[in-house]
C-alpha atoms as a PDB file:
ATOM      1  CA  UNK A   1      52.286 -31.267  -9.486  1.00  0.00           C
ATOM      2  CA  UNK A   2      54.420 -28.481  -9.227  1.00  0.00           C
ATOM      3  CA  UNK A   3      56.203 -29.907  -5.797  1.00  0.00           C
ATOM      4  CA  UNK A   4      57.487 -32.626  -8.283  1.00  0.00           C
ATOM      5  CA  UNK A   5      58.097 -30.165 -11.223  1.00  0.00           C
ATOM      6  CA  UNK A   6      60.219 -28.230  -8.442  1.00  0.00           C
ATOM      7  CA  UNK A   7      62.144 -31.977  -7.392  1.00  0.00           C
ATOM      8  CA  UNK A   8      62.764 -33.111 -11.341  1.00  0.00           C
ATOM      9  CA  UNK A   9      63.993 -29.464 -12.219  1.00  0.00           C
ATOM     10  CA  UNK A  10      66.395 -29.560  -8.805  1.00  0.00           C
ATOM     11  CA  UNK A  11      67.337 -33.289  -8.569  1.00  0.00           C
ATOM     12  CA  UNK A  12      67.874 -33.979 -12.172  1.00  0.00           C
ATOM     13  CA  UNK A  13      66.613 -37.759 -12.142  1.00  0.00           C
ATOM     14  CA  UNK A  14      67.940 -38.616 -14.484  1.00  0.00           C
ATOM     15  CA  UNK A  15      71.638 -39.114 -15.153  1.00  0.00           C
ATOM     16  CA  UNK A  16      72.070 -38.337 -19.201  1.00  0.00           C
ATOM     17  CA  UNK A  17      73.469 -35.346 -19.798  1.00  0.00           C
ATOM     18  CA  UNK A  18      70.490 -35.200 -22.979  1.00  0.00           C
ATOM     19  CA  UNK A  19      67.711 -34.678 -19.942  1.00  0.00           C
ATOM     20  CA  UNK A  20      69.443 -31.967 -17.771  1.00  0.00           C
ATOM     21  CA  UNK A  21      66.781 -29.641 -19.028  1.00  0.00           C
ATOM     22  CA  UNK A  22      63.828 -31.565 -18.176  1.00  0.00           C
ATOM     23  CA  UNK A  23      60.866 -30.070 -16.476  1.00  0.00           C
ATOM     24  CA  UNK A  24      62.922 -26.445 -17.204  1.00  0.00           C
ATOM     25  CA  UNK A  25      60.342 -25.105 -19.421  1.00  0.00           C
ATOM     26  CA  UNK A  26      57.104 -26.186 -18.143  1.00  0.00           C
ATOM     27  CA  UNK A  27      58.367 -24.916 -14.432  1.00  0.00           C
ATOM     28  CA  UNK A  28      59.331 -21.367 -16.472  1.00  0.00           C
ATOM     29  CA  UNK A  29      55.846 -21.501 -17.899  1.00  0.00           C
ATOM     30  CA  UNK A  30      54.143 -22.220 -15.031  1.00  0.00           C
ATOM     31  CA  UNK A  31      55.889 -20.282 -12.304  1.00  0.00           C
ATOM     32  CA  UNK A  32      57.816 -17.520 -14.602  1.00  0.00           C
ATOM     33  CA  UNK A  33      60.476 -15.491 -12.180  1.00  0.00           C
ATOM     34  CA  UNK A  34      60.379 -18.213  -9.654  1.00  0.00           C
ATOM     35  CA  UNK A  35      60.334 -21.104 -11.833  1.00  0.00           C
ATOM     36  CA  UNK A  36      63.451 -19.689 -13.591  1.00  0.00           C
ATOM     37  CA  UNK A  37      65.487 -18.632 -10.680  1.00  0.00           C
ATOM     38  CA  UNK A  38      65.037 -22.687  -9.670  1.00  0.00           C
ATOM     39  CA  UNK A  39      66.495 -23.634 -13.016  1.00  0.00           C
ATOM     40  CA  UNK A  40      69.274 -21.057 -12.978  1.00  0.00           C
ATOM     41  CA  UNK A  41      70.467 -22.006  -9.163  1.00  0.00           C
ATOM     42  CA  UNK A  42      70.251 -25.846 -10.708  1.00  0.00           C
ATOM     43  CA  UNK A  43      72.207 -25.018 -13.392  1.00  0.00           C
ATOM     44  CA  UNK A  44      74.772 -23.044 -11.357  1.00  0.00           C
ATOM     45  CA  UNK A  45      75.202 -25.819  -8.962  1.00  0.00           C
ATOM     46  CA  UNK A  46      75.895 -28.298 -11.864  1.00  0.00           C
ATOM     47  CA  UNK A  47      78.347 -25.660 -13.152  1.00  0.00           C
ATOM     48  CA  UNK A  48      80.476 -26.020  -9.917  1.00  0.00           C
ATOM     49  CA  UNK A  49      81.141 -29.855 -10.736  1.00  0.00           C
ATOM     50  CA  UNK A  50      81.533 -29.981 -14.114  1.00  0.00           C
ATOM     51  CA  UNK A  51      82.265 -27.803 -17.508  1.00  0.00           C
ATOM     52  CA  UNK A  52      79.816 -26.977 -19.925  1.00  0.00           C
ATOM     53  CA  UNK A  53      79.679 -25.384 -23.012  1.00  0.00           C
ATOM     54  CA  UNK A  54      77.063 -23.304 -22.325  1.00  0.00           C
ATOM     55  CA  UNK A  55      73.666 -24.797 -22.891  1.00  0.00           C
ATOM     56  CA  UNK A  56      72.353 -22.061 -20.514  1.00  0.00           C
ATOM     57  CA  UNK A  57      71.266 -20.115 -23.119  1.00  0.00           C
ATOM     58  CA  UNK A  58      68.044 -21.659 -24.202  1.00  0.00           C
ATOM     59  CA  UNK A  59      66.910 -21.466 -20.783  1.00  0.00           C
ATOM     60  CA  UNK A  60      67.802 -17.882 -20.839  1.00  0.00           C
ATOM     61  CA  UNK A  61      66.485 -17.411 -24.210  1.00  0.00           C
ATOM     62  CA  UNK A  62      63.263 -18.739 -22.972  1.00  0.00           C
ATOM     63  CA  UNK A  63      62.965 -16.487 -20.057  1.00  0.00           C
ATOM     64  CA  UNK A  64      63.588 -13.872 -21.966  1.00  0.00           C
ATOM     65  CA  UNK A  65      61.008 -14.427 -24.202  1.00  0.00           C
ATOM     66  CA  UNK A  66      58.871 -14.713 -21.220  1.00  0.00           C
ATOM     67  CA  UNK A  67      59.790 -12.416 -18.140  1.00  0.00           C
ATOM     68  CA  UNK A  68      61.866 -10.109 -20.277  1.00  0.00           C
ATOM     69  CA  UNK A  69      65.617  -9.490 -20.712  1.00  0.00           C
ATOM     70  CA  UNK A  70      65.368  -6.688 -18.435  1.00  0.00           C
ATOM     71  CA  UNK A  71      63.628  -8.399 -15.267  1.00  0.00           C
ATOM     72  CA  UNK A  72      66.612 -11.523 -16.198  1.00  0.00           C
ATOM     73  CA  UNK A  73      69.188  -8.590 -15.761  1.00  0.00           C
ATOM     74  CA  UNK A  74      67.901  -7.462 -12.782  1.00  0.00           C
ATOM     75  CA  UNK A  75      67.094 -10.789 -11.121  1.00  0.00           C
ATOM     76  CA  UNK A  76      71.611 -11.500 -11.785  1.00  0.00           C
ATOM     77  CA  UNK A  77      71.977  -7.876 -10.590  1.00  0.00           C
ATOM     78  CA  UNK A  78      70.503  -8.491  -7.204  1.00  0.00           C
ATOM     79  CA  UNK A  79      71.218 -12.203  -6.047  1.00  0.00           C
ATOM     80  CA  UNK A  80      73.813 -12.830  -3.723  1.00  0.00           C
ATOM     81  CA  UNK A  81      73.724 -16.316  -4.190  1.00  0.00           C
ATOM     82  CA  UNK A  82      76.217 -18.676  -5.356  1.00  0.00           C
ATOM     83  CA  UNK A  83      75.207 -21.061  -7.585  1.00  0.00           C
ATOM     84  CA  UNK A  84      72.979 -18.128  -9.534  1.00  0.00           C
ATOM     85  CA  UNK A  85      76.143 -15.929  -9.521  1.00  0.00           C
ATOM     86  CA  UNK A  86      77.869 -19.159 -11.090  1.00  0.00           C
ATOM     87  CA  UNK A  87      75.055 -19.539 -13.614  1.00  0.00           C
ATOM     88  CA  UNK A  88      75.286 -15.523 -14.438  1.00  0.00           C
ATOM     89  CA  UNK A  89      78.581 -15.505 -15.150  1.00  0.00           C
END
């Protein structure tokens, strides 16, 4: 189950724009700092092809809620990655 959470969350199945955040929450729920991190680095990779207006924030509003604002600042602090530094910006 969570192997296929991981591949919805990553591969985004499906094509609407309205389902980009599918399988984001449960994955947050279920695997907190990792499940986020997965979301973010799928968000940030989106971000590199095309412009949005920020609908970020309820995923980060979410994670908040549930790791904290301060672990979510420190996880952006400390990632030398790409497509998370894209999604931190």
């Amino acid at each position: 189950f969570r192997d296929l959470l991981y591949q919805i969350v990553t591969q985004k199945p499906l094509a609407a724009a309205d389902y980009d955040f599918l399988g984001e929450s449960e994955l947050l729920a279920l695997e907190g700092e990792r499940g986020f991190l997965c979301a973010a680095k799928s968000r940030g990779a989106q971000l590199e092809q095309i412009d949005w207006d920020w609908p970020e924030e309820s995923l980060l509003r979410e994670a908040g809620e549930l790791i904290g604002e301060t672990r979510i600042q420190e996880l952006l602090s400390s990632t030398s990655d790409p497509d998370l530094n894209r999604f931190f910006e």
